[in-house]
Protein backbone atom coordinates (compact mmCIF):
# COMPACT_ATOMS: atom_id res chain seq x y z
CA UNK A 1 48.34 58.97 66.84
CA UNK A 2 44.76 57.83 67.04
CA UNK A 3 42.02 57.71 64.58
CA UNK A 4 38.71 56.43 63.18
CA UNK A 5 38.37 54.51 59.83
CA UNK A 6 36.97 56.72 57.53
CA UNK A 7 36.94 54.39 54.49
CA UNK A 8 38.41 51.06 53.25
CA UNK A 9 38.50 49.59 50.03
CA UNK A 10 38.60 45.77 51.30
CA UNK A 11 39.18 44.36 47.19
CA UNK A 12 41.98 47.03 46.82
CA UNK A 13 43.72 46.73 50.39
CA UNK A 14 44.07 50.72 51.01
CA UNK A 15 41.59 53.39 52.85
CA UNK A 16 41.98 56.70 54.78
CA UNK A 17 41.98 56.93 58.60
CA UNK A 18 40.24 60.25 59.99
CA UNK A 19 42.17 62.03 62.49
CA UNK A 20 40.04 65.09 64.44
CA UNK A 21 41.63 68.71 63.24
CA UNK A 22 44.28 66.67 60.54
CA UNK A 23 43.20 65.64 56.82
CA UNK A 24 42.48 62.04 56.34
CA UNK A 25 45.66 59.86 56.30
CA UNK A 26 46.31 57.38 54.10
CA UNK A 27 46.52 53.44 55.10
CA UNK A 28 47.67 50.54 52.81
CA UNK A 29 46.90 46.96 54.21
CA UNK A 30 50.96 46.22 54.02
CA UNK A 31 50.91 49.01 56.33
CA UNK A 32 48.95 47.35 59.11
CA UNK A 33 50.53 45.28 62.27
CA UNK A 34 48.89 41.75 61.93
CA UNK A 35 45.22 42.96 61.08
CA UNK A 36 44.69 42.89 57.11
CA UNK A 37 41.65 44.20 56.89
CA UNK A 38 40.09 47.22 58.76
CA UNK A 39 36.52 47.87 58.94
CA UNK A 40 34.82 51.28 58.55
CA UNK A 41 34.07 52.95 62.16
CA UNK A 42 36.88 51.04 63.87
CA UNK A 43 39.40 52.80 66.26
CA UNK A 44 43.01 52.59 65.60
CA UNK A 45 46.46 53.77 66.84
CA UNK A 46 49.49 54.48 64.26
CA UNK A 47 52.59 56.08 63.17
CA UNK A 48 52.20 58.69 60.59
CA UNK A 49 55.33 58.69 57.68
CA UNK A 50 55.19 62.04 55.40
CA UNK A 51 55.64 61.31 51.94
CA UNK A 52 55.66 63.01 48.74
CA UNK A 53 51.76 62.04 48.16
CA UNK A 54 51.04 63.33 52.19
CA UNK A 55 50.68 61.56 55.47
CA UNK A 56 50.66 57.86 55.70
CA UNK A 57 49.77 55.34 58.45
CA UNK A 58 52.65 53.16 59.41
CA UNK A 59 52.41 50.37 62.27
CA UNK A 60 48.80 50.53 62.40
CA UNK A 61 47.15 48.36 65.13
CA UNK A 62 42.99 48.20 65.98
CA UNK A 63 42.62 49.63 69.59
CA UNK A 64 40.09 47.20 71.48
């Protein structure tokens, strides 16, 4: 999938990814593929894991 940084929380390592038509998807920095920060606004490609809390980002690399 492909997405937009909604929101990250730099001093907590976590944020949400918006996705257009989908709810916002959860992203942990352990969760991103050799970036470990993200930035608010960037673009970003992923795999999406269901979980018992909803949808989280797996393999999550900035798109240039």
């Amino acid at each position: 999938m492909e997405g937009t940084v909604k929101r990250w929380v730099e001093g907590r390592g976590y944020g949400f990814i918006e996705v257009d038509g989908e709810d916002d998807i959860f992203v942990h920095n352990t969760d991103l593929d050799g970036t470990y920060v993200l930035m608010q606004g960037q673009k970003v490609e992923f795999d999406v894991e269901t979980t018992p809390k909803g949808p989280r980002a797996r393999n999550v690399k900035v798109i240039d």
